[in-house]
N, C-alpha and C. Protein backbone atom coordinates (compact mmCIF):
# COMPACT_ATOMS: atom_id res chain seq x y z
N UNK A 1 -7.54 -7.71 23.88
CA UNK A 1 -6.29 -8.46 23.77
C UNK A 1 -5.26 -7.58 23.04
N UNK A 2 -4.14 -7.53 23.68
CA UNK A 2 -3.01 -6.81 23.18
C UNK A 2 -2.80 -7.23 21.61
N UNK A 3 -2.17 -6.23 20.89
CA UNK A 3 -1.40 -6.54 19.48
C UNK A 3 -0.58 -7.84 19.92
N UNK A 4 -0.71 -8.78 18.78
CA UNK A 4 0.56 -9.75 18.77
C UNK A 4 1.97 -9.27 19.21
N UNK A 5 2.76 -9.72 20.14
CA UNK A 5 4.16 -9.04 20.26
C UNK A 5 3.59 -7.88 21.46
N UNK A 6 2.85 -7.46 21.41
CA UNK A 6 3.17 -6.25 22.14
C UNK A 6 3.72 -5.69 23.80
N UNK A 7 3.52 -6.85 24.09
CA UNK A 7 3.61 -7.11 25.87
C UNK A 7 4.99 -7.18 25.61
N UNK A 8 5.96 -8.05 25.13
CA UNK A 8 7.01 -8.41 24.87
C UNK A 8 8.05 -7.42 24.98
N UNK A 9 7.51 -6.78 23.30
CA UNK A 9 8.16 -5.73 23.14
C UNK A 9 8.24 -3.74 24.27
N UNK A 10 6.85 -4.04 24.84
CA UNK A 10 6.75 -3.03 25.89
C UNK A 10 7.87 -3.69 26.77
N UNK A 11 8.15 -4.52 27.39
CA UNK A 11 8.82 -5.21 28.31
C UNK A 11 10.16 -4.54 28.20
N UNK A 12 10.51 -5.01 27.01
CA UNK A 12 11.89 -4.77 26.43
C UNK A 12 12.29 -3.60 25.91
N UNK A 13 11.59 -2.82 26.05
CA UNK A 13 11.54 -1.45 26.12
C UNK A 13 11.89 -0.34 27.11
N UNK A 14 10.78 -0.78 28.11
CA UNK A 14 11.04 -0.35 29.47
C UNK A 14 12.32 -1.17 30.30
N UNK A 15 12.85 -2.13 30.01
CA UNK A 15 14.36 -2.59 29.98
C UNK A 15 15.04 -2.01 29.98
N UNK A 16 15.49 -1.37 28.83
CA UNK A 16 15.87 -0.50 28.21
C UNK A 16 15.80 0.83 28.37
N UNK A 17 14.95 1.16 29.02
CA UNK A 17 14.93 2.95 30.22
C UNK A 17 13.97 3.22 28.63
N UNK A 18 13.56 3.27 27.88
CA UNK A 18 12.83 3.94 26.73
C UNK A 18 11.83 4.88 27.12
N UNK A 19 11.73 6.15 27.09
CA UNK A 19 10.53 6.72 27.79
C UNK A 19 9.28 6.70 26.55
N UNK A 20 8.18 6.13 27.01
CA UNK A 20 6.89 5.70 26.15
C UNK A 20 5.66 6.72 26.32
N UNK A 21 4.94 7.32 25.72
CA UNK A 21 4.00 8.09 25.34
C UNK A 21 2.91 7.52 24.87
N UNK A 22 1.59 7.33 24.93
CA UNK A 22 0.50 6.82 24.04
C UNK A 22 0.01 8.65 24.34
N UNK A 23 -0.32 8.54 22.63
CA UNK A 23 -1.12 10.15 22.68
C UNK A 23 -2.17 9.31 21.41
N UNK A 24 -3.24 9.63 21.79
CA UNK A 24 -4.81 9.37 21.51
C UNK A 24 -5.74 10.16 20.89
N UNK A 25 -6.09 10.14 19.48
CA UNK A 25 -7.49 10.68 19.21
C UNK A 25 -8.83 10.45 20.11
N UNK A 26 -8.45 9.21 20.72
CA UNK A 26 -9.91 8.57 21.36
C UNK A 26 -10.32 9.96 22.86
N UNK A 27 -11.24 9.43 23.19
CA UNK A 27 -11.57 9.92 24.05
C UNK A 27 -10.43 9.52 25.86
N UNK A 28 -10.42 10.04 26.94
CA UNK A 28 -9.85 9.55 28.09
C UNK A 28 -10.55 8.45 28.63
N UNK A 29 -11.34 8.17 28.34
CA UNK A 29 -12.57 6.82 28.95
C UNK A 29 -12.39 6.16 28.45
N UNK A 30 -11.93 5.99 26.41
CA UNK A 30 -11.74 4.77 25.93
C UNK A 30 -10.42 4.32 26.16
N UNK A 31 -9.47 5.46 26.81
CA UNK A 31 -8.03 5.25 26.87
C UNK A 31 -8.09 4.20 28.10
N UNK A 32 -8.42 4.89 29.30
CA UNK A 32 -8.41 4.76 30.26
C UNK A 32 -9.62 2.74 30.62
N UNK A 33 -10.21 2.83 29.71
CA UNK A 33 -10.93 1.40 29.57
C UNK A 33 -9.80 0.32 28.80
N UNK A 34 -9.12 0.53 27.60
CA UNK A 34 -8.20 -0.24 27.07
C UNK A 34 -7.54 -0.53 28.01
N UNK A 35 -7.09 0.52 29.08
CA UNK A 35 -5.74 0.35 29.71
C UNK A 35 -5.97 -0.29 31.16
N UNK A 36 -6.93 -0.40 31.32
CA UNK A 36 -8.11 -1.41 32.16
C UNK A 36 -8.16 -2.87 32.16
N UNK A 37 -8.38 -2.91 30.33
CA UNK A 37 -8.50 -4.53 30.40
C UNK A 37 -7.41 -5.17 30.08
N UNK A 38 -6.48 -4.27 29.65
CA UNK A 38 -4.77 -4.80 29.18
C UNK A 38 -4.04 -4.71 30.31
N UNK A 39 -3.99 -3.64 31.16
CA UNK A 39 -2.98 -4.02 32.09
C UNK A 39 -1.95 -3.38 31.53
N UNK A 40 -1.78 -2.53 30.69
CA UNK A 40 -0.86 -2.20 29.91
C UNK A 40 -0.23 -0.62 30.60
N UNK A 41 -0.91 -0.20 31.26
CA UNK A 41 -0.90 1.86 31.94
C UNK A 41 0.39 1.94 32.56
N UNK A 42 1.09 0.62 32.82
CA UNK A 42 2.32 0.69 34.03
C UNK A 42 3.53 1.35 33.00
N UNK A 43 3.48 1.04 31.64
CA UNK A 43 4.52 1.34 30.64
C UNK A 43 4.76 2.47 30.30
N UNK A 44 3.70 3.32 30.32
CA UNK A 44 3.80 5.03 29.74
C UNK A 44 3.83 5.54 30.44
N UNK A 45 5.02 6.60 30.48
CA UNK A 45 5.64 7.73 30.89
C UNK A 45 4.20 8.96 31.04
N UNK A 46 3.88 8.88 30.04
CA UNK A 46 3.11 10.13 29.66
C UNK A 46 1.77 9.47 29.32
N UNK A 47 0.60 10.00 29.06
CA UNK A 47 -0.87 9.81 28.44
C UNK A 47 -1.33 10.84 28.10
N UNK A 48 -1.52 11.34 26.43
CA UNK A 48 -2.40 12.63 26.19
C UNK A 48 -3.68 12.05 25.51
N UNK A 49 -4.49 12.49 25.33
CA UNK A 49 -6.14 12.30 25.02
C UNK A 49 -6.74 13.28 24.10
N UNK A 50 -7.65 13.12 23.49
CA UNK A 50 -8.05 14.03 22.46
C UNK A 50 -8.12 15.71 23.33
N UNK A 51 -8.97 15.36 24.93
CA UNK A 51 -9.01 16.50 25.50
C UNK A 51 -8.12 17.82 25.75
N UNK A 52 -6.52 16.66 25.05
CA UNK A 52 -5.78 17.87 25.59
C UNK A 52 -4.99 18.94 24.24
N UNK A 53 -5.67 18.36 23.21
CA UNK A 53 -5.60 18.85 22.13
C UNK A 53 -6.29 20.03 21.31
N UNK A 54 -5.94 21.06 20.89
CA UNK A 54 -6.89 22.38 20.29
C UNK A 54 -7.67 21.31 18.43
N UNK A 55 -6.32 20.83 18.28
CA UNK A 55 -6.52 20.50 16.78
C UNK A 55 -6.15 18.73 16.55
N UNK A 56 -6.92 17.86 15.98
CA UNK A 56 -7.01 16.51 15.76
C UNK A 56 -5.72 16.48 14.86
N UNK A 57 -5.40 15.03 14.55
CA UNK A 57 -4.51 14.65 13.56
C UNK A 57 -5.51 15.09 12.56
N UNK A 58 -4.74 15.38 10.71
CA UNK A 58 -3.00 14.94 10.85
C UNK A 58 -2.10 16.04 11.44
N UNK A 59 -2.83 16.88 12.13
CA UNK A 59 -2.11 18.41 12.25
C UNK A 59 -1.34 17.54 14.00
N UNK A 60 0.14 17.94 13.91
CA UNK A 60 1.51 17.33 14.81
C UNK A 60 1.23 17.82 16.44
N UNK A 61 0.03 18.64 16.40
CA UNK A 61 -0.21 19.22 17.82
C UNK A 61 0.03 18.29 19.07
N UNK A 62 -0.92 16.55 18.89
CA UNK A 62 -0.66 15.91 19.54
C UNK A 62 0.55 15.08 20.13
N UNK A 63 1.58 14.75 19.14
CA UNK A 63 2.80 14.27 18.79
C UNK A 63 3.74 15.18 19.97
N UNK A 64 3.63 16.36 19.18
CA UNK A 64 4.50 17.75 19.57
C UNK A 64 4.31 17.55 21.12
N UNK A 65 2.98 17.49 21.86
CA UNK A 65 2.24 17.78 23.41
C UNK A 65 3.14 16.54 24.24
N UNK A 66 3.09 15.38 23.30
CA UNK A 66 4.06 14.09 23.49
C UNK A 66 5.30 14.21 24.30
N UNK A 67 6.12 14.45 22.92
CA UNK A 67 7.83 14.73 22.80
C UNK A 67 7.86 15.82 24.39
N UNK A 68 7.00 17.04 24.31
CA UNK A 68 7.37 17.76 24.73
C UNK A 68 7.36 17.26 26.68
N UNK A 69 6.37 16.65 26.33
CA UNK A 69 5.70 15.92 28.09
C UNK A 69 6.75 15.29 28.50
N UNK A 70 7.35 14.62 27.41
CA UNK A 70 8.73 13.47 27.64
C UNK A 70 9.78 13.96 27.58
N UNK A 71 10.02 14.99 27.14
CA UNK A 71 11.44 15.96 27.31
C UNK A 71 12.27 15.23 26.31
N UNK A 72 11.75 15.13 25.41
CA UNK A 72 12.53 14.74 24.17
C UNK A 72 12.02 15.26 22.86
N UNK A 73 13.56 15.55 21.81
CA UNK A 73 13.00 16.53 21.00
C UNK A 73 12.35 15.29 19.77
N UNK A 74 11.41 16.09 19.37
CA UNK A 74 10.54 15.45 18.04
C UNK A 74 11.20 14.26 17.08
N UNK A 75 12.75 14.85 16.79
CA UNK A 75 13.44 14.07 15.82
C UNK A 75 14.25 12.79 16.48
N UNK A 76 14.20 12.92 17.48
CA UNK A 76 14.45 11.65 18.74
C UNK A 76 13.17 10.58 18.80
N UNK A 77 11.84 10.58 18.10
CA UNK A 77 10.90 10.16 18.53
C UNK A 77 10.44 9.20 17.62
N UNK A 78 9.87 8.34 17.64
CA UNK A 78 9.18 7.47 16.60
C UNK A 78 8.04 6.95 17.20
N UNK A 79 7.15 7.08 16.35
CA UNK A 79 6.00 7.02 16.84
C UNK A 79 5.17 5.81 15.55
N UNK A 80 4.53 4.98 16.52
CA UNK A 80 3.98 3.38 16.24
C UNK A 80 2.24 3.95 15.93
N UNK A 81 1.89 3.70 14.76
CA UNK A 81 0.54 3.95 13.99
C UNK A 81 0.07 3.40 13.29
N UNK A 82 -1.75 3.08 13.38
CA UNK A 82 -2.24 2.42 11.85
C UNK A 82 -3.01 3.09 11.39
N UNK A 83 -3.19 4.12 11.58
CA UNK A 83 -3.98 5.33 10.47
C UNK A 83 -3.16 6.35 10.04
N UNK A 84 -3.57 6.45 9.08
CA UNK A 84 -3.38 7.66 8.15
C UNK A 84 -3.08 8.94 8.43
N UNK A 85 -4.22 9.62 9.17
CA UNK A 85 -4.18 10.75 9.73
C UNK A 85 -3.00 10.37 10.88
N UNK A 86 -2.78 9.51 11.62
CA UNK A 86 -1.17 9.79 12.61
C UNK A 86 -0.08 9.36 11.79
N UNK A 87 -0.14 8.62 10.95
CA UNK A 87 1.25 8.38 9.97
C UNK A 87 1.48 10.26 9.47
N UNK A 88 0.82 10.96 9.22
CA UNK A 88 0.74 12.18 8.85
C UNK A 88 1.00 13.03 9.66
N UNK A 89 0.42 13.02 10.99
CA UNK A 89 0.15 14.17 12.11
C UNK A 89 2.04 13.57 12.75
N UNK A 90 2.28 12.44 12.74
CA UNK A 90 3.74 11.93 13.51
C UNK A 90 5.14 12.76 12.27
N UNK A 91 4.79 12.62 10.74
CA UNK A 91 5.52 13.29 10.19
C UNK A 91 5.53 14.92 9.71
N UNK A 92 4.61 15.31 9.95
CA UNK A 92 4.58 16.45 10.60
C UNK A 92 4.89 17.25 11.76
N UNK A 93 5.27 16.27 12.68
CA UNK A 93 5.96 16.76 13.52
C UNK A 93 7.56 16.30 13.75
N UNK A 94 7.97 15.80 12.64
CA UNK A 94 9.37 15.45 12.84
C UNK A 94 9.37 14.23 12.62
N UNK A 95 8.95 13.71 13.33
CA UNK A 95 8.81 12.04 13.74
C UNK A 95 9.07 10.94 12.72
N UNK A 96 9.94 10.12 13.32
CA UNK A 96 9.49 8.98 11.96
C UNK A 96 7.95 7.61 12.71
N UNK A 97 7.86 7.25 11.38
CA UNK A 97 6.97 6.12 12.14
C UNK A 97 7.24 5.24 11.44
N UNK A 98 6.76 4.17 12.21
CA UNK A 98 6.40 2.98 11.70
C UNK A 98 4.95 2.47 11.78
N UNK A 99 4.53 1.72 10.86
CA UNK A 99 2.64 1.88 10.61
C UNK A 99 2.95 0.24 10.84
N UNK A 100 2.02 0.09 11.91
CA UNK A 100 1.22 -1.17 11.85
C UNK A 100 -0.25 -1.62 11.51
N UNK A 101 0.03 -2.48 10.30
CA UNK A 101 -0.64 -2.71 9.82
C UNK A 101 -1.73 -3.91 10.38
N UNK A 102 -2.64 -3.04 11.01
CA UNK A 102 -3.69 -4.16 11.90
C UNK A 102 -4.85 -3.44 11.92
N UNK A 103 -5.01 -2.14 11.18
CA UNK A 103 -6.82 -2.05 10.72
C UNK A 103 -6.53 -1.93 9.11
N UNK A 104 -5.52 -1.25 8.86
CA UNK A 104 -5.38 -0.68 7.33
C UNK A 104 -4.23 -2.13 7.35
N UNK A 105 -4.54 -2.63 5.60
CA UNK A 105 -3.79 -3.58 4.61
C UNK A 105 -2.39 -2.59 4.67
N UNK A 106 -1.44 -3.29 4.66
CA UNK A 106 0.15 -2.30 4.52
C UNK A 106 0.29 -1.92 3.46
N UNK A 107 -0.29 -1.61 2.36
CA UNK A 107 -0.45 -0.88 0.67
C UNK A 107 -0.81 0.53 1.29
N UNK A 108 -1.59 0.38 2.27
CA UNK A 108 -2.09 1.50 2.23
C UNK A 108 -1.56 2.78 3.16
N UNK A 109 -0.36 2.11 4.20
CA UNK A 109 0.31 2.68 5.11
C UNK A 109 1.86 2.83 4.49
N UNK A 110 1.82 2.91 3.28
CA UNK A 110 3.26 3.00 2.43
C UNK A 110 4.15 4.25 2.75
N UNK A 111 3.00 5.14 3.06
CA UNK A 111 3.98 6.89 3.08
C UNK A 111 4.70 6.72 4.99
N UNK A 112 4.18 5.93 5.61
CA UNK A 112 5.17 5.55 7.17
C UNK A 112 6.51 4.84 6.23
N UNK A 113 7.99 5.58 7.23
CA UNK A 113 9.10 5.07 6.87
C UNK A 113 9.11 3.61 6.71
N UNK A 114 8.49 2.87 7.70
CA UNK A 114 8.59 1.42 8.22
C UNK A 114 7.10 1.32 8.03
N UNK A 115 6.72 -0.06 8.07
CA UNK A 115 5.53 -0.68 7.69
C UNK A 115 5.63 -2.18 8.47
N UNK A 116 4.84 -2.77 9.25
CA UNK A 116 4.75 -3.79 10.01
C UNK A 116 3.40 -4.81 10.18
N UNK A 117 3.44 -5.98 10.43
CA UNK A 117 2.32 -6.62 11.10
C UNK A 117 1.88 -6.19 12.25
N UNK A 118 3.09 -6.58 13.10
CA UNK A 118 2.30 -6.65 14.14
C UNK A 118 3.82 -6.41 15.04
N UNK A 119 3.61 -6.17 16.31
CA UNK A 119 5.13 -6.07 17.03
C UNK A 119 5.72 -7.54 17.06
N UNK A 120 5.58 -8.04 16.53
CA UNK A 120 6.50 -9.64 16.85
C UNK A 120 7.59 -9.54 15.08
N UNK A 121 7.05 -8.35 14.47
CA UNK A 121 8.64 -7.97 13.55
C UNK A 121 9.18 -7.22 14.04
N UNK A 122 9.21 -6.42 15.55
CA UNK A 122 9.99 -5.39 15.84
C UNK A 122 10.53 -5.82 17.21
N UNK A 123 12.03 -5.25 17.14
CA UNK A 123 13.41 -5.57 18.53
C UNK A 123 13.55 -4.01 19.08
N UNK A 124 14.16 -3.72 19.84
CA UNK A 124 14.45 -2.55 20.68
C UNK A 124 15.81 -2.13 19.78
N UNK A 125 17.16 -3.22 19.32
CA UNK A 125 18.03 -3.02 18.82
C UNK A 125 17.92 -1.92 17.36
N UNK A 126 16.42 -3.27 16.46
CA UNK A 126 16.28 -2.56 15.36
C UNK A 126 15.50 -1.11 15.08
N UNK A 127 14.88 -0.77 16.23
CA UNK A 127 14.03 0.33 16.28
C UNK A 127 15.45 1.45 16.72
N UNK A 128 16.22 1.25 17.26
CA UNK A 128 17.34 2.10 17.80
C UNK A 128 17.92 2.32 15.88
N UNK A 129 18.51 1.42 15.61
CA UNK A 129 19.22 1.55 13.81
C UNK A 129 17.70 2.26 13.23
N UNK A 130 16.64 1.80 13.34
CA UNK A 130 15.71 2.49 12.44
C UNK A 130 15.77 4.26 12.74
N UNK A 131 15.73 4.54 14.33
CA UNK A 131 15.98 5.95 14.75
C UNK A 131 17.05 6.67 13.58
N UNK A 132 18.24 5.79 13.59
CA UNK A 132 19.97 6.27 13.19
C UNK A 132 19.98 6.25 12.30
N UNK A 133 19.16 5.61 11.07
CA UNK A 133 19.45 5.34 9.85
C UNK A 133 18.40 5.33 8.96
N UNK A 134 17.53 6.19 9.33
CA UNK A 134 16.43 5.99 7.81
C UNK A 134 15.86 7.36 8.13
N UNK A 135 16.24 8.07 6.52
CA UNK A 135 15.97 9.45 6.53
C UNK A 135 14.50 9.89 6.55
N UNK A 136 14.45 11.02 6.93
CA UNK A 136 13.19 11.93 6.94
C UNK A 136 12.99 11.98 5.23
């Protein structure tokens, strides 16, 4: 079952022309199984997988493989996380994030610019002002 909000907000996204990326520690089988039982694969532009990576988070390799797949530069990008190691590997590569907090308690996702439940606190409008207005 999708994150709370999340169908919504994919919706209103791709509305919006937003080009979307999921880049993955997991394996391509667990990607490719999530995206199976969600229904969710029609939204992303791009899909990278641990396979296509030399080096794991927090090191920006994956992020970077992202931006670059999508033809957009790093500091254009924000990238949606609830671990540690990608709150890290996303600001290391430029990126701002926002951490959703749905394995880790939000105490513990403090060093992401933004901090969230779940996507039913996040709009397309406010993620655009979050891009424009909250420093590195």
């Amino acid at each position: 079952v999708p994150t709370a909000g999340l169908v919504d907000f994919l919706n209103s996204l791709k509305k919006n022309e937003v080009k979307m990326a999921v880049a993955t520690a997991a394996p391509r089988v667990n990607m490719d199984f999530v995206f199976e039982m969600t229904g969710l694969r029609e939204y992303f532009d791009v899909l990278i997988d641990a396979s296509e990576v030399m080096k794991g988070k927090p090191d920006p390799e994956i992020y970077l493989k992202a931006a670059d797949k999508l033809n957009c530069p790093p500091e254009s990008c924000i990238v949606f996380e609830d671990s540690m190691p990608g709150i890290e590997a996303a600001q290391n590569a430029g990126m701002k994030v926002i951490a959703l907090a749905t394995s880790h308690p939000a105490e513990r996702l403090q060093s992401a610019e933004r901090v969230v439940k779940d996507f039913t606190e996040i709009r397309v409008d406010s993620v655009r002002d979050f891009l424009f207005t909250t420093g590195q």
